[in-house]
Protein backbone atom coordinates (compact mmCIF):
# COMPACT_ATOMS: atom_id res chain seq x y z
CA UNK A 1 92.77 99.92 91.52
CA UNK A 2 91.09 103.48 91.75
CA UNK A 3 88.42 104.33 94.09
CA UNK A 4 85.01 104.44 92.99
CA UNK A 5 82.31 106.40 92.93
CA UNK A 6 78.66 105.25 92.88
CA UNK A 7 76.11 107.40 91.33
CA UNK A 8 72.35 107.43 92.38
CA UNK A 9 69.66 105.64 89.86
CA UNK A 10 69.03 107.23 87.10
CA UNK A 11 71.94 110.03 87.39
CA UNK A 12 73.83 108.56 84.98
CA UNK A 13 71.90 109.80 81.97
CA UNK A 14 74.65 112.80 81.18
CA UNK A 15 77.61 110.55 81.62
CA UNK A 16 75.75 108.41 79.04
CA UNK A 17 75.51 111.60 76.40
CA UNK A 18 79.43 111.96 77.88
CA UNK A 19 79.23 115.00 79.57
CA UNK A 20 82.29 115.45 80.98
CA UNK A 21 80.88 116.64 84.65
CA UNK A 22 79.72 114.51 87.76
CA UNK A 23 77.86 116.97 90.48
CA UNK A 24 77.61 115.94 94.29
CA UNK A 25 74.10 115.45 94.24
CA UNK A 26 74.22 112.47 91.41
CA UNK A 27 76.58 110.65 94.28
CA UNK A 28 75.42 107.88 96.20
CA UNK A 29 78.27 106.18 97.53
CA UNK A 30 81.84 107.30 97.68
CA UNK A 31 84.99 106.09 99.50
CA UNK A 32 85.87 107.69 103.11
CA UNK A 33 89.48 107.90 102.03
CA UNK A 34 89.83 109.75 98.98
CA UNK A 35 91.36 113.38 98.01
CA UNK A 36 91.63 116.30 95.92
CA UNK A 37 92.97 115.21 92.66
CA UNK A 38 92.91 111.53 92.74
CA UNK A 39 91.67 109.39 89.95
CA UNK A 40 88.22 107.82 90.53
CA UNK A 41 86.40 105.31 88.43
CA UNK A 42 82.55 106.24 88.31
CA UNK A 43 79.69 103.43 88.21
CA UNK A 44 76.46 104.00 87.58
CA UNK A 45 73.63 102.83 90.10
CA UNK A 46 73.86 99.30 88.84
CA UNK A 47 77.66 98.77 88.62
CA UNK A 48 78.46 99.56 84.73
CA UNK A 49 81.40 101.84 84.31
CA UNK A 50 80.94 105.10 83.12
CA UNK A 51 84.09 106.16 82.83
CA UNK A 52 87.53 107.54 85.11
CA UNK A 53 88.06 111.17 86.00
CA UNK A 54 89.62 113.73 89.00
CA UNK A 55 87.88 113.87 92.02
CA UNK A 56 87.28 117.39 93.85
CA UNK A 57 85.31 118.83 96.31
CA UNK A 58 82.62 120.94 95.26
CA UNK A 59 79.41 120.93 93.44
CA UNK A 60 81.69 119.32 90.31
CA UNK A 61 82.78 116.37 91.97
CA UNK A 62 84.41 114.63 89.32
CA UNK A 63 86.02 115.60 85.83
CA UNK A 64 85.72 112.84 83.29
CA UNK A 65 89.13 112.18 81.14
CA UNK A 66 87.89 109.18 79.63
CA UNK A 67 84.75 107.13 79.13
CA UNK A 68 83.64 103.47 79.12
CA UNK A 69 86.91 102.59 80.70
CA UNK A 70 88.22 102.31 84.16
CA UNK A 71 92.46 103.27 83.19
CA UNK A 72 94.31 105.61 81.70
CA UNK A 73 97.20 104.92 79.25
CA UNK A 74 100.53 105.93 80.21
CA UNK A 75 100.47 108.38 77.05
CA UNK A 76 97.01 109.85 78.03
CA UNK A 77 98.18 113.59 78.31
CA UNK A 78 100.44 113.10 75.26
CA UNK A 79 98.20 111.50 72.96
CA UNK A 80 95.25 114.36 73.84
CA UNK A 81 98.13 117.69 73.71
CA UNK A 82 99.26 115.50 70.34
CA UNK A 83 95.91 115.12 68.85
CA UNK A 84 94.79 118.97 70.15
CA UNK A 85 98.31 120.16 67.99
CA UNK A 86 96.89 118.66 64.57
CA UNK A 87 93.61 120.18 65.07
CA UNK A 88 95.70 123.54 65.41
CA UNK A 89 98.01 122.50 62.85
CA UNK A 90 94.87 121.43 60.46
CA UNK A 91 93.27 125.27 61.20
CA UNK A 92 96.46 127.13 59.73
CA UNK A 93 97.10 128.49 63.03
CA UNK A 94 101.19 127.30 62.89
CA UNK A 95 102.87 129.45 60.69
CA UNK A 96 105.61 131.57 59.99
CA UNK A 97 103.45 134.52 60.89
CA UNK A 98 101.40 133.27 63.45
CA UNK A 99 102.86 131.80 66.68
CA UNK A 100 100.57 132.41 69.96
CA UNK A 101 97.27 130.54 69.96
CA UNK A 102 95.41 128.35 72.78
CA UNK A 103 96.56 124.77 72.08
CA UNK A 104 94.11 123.47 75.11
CA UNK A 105 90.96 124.25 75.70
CA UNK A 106 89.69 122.44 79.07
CA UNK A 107 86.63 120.23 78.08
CA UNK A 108 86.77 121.12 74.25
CA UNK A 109 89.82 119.32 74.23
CA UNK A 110 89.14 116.22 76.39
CA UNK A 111 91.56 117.79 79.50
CA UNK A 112 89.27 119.23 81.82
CA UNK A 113 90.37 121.78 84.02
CA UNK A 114 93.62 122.33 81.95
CA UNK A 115 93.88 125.68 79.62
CA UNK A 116 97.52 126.09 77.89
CA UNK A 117 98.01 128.80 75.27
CA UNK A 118 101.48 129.10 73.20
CA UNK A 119 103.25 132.01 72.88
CA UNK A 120 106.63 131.17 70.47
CA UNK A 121 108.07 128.92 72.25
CA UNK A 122 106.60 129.03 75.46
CA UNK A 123 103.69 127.50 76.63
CA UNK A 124 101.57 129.09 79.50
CA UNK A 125 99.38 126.60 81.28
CA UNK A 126 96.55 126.58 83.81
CA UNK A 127 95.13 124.33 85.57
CA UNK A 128 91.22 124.28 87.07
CA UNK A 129 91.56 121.82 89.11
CA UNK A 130 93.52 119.86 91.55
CA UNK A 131 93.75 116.41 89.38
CA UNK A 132 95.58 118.86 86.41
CA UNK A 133 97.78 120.56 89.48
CA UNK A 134 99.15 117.29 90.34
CA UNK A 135 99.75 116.08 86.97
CA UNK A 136 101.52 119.53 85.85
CA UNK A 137 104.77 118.28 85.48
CA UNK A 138 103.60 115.31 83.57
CA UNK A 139 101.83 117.46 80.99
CA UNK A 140 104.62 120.15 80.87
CA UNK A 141 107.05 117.50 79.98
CA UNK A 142 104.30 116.41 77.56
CA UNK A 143 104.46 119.40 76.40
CA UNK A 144 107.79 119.71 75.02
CA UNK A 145 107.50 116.30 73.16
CA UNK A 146 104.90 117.80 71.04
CA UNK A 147 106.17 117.82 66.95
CA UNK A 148 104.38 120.02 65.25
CA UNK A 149 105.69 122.99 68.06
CA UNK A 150 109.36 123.21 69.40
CA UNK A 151 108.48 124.00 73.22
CA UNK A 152 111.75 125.05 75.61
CA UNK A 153 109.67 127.15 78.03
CA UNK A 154 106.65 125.89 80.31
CA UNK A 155 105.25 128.48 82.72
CA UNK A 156 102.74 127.43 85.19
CA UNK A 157 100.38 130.00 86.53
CA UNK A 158 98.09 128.86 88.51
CA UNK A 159 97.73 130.66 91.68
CA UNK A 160 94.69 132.61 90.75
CA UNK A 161 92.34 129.54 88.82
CA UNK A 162 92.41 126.64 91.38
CA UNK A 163 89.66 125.91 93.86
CA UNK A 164 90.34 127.94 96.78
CA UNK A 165 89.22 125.03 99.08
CA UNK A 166 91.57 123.10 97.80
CA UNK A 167 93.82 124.05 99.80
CA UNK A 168 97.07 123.65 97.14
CA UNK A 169 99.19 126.55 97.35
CA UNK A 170 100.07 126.68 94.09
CA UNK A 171 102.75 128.96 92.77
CA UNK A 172 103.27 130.63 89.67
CA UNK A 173 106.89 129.67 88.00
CA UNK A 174 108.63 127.72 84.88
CA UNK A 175 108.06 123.79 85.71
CA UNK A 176 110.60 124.08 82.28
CA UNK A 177 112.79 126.80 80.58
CA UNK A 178 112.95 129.80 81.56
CA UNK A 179 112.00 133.46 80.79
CA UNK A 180 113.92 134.10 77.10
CA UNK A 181 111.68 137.01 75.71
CA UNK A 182 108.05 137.64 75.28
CA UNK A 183 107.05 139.10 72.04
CA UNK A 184 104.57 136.75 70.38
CA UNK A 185 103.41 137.10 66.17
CA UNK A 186 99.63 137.04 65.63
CA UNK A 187 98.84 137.19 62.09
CA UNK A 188 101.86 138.90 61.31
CA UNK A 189 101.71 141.70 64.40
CA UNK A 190 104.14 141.64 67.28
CA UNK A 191 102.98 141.61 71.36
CA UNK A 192 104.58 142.09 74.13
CA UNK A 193 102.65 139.13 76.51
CA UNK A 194 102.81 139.41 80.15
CA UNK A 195 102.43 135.91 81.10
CA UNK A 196 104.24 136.95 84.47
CA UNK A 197 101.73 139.34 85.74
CA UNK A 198 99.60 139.66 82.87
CA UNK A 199 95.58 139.03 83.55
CA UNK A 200 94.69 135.15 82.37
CA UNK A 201 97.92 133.84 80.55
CA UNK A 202 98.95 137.29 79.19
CA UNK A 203 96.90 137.96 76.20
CA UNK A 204 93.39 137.09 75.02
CA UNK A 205 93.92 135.26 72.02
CA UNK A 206 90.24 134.18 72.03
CA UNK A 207 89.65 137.64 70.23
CA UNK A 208 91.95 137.13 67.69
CA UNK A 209 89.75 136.63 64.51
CA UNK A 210 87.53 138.68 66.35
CA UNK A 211 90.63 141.45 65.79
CA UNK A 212 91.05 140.62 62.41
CA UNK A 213 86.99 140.92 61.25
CA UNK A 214 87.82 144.55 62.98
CA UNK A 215 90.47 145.23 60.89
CA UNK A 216 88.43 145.30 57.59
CA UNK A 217 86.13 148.01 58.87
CA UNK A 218 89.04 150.39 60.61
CA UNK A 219 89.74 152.23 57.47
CA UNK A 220 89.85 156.02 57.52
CA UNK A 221 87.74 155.35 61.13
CA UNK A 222 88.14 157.19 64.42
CA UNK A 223 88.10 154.32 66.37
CA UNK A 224 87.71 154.21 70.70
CA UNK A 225 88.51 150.52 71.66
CA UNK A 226 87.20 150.47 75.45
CA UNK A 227 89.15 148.12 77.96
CA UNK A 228 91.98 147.73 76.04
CA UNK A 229 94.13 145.47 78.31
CA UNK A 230 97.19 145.11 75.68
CA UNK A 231 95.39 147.19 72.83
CA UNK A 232 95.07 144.18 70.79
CA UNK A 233 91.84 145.75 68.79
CA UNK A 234 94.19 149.00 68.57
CA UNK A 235 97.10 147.59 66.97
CA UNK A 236 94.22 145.65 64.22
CA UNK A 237 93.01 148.96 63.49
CA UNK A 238 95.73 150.78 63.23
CA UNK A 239 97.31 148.45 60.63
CA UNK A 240 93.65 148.89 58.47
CA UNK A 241 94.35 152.53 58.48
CA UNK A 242 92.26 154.18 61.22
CA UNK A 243 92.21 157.72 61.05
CA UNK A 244 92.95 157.64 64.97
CA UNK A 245 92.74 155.45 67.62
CA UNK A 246 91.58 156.14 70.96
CA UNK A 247 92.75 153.32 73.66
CA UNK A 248 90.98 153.19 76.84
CA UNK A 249 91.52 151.18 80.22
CA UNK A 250 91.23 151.59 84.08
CA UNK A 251 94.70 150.15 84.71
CA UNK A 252 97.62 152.66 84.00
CA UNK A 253 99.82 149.09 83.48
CA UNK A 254 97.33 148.08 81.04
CA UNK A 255 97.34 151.45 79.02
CA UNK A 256 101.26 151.40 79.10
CA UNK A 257 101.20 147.88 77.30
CA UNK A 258 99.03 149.08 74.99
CA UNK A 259 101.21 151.89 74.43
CA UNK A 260 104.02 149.40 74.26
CA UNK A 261 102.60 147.22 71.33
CA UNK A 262 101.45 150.41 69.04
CA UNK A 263 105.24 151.30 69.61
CA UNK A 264 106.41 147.63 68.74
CA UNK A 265 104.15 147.74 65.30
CA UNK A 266 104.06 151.41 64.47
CA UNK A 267 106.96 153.53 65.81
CA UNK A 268 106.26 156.97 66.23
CA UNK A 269 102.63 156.68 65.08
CA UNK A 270 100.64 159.74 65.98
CA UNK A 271 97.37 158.61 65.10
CA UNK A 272 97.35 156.77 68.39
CA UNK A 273 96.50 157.75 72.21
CA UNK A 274 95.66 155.79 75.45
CA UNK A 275 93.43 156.51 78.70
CA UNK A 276 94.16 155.65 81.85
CA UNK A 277 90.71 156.70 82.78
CA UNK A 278 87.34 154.50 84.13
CA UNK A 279 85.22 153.35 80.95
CA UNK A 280 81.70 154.24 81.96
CA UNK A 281 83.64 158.01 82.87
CA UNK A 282 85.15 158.21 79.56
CA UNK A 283 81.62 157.39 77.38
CA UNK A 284 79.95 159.53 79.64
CA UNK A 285 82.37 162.74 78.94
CA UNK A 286 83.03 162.00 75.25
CA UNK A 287 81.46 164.21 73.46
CA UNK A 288 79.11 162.65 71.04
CA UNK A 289 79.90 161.71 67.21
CA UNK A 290 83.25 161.68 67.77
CA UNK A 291 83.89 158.24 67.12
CA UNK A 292 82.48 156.13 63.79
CA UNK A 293 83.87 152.92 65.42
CA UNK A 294 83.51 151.51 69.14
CA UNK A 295 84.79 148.13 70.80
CA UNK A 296 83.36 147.23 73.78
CA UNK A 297 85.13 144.41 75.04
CA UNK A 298 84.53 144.73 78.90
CA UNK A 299 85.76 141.52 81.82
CA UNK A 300 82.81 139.66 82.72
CA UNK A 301 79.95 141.58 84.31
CA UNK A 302 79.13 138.05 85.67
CA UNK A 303 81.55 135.34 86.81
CA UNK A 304 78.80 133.63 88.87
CA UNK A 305 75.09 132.75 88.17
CA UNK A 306 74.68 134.95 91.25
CA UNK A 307 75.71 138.01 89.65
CA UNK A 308 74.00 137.00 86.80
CA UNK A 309 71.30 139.84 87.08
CA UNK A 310 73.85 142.51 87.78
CA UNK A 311 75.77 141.73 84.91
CA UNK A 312 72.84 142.16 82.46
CA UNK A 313 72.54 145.79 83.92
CA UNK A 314 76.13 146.50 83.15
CA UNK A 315 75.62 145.22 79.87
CA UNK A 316 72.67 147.34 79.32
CA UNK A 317 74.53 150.42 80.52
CA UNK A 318 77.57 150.11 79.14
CA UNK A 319 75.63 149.82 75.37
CA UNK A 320 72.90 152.11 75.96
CA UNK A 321 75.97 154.65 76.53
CA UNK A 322 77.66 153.66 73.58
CA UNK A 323 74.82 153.84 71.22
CA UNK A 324 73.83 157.53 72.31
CA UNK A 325 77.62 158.78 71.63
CA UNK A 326 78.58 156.90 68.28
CA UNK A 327 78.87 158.95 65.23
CA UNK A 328 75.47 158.41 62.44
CA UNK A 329 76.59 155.58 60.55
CA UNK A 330 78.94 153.53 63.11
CA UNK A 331 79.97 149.99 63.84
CA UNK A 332 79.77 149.00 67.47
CA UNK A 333 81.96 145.77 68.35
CA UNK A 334 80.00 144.69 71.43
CA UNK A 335 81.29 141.59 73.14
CA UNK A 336 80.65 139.83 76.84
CA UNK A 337 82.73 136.89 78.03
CA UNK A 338 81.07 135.70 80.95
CA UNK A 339 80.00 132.09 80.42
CA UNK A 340 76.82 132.43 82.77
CA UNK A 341 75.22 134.90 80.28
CA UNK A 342 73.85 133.30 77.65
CA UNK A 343 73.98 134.53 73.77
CA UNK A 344 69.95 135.36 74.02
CA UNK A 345 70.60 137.16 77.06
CA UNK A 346 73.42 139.07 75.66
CA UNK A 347 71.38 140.25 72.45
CA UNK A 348 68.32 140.69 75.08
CA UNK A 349 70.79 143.35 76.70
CA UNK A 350 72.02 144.79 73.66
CA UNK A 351 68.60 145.32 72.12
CA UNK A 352 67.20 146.49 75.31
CA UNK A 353 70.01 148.97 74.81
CA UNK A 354 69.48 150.22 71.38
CA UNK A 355 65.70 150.62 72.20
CA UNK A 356 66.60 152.98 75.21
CA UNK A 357 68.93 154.96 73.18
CA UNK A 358 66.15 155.24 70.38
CA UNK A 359 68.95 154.81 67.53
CA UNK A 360 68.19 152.58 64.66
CA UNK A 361 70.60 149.10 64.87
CA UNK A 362 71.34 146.60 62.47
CA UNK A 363 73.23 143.13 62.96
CA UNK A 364 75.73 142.90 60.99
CA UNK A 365 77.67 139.49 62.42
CA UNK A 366 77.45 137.69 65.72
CA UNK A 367 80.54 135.99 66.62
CA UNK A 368 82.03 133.73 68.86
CA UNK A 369 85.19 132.37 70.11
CA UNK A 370 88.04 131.25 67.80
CA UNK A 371 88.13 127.39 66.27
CA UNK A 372 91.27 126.99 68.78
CA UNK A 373 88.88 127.43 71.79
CA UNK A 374 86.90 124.46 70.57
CA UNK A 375 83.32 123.11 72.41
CA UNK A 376 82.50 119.74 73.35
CA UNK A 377 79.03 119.15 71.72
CA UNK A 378 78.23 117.51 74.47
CA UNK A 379 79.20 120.02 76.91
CA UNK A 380 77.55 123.74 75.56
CA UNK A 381 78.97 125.24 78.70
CA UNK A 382 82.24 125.55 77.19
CA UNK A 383 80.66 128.54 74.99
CA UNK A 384 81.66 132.04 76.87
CA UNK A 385 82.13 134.05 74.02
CA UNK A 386 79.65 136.23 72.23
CA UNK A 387 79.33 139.08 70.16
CA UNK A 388 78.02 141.33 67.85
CA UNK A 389 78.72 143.65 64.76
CA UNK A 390 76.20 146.54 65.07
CA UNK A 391 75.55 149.39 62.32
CA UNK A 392 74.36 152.29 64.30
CA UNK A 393 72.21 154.74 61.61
């Protein structure tokens, strides 16, 4: 039997909507001996069982993997990687032409704490926690069961996502397979993915219809995609016939990878160029109207609600710029990624912007993260991505 955890009267009211998350301060009672990772069963006040989840220390105590029941089924991984494959399956996103997409998506997909994207036939997984740490090998083997995908490779990189506190000393290497090349299809374009030392799992295939919408408007544009990382926006507009493309990024290793999958899809292509150069530099020595068509898809301003207010600013900034140096007549791809910002407080910043710059703005779209980087309805904090299609007069 599991150890339980007690909550206080009346905490149990977001465990009853199933929200995956139980903080410390809903705790009453729970065992002396118990550590990072184990499997707790969680009653509320007056003994009914709520459900059985991952215990960790922190303000998220526990991570819910199933409700209304105090077990687990010996196929619980499988059945939820299985059931998170047909969803992908059901969205067209296994094809011929299309092999890298995130099959798990923490919470969204019932596996909290666990994030594993595919890349051919390698899967790259993460882990958030200590419970999915200690039940990597489980999952990777999981993994290759799967049979809608044929998975031979399973690289765990974790170092860099687990609670520090933990204390787990994780270490970044194939639990299965091994490396066997790294160029992944997305709707029929080649990339070079640098699982190994790439940021995240190597790519950001949360952008990818996001990439595609971009595509449609690249057309005889001159086009300045800001923070490139592998020039996935550059290698979209390129193949909608750009007049140029401009590729911009603080990291010389980022710029060269960028430079790397222009070369992979269009060999000797002129119309391209990269900067290794800092972003707010670059907008702020460009001359103006050069470019009809900016991306703006910076890291998070704000990882933490603490930097919450900072990361406004640099969303402020970073737009105002833009929307003094784009060309009469431009689209601006804006986008931010940090889950503490909210999608009101994004277009907040972004309007704050265009009013500063005194430029006329239109919304054209506002997007969001792919169908593969699925929700819970009952848990909106799984929504980080937001952004907006902007006609600059």
């Amino acid at each position: 039997m599991y150890p339980e955890i007690i909550l206080k009267p009346g905490k149990d009211e977001s465990l009853l909507r199933y929200h995956p998350w139980v903080f410390s301060g809903a705790i009453a009672q729970k065992p002396d001996q118990i550590e990072e990772g184990d499997y707790v069963i969680v009653k509320s006040a007056d003994g009914r069982v709520l459900g059985i989840g991952h215990y960790q220390i922190g303000s998220i105590t526990v991570r819910i993997l199933e409700f209304n029941t105090d077990t687990l089924s010996e196929d619980h991984y499988f059945n939820r990687l299985n059931n998170a494959c047909r969803l992908r399956r059901s969205l067209g996103l296994i094809r011929a032409d299309n092999n890298c997409f995130r099959l798990v998506h923490g919470e969204g997909d019932f596996l909290p704490g666990l994030v594993v994207d595919i890349y051919g036939d390698t899967a790259v997984m993460q882990a958030h926690s200590p419970g999915m740490h200690f039940e990597r090998n489980r999952i990777a083997e999981a993994l290759t069961r799967l049979p809608d995908i044929n998975i031979r490779n399973v690289y765990y990189k974790s170092e860099t996502t687990l609670p520090f506190k933990a204390r787990l000393d994780p270490h970044n290497d194939y639990i299965i397979g091994a490396f066997d090349g790294n160029i992944a299809l997305e709707n029929g374009l080649q990339f070079n993915i640098d699982w190994l030392k790439g940021q995240k799992t190597g790519f950001f295939v949360d952008q990818r219809e996001n990439r595609a919408l971009l595509e449609k408007f690249a057309k005889d544009r001159t086009v300045l995609n800001m923070f490139c990382y592998t020039g996935g926006f550059s290698v979209y507009a390129m193949r909608g016939g750009a007049k140029s493309v401009d590729s911009v990024d603080s990291s010389a290793k980022a710029a060269a990878l960028t430079d790397a999958n222009i070369e992979l899809n269009f060999p000797g292509d002129a119309r391209h160029t990269t900067h290794a150069v800092d972003a707010f530099k670059y907008l702020s020595e460009m001359p103006a109207d050069k470019y009809d068509l900016i991306i703006l898809d910076p890291p998070a301003f704000a990882k933490h609600r603490s930097a919450l207010k900072n990361g406004l600013i640099g969303y402020r900034k970073l737009n105002t710029k833009a929307f003094e140096k784009i060309k009469s007549g431009g689209f601006l791809f804006t986008f931010s990624c940090s889950q503490v910002v909210s999608r009101e407080a994004f277009r907040l910043a972004v309007f704050s912007a265009a009013a500063k710059s005194g430029r006329k703005v239109r919304i054209l779209h506002q997007l969001t993260q792919p169908a593969d980087h699925p929700f819970d309805i009952a848990h909106p904090e799984g929504e980080y991505l937001k952004g907006l299609i902007l006609y600059v007069e």
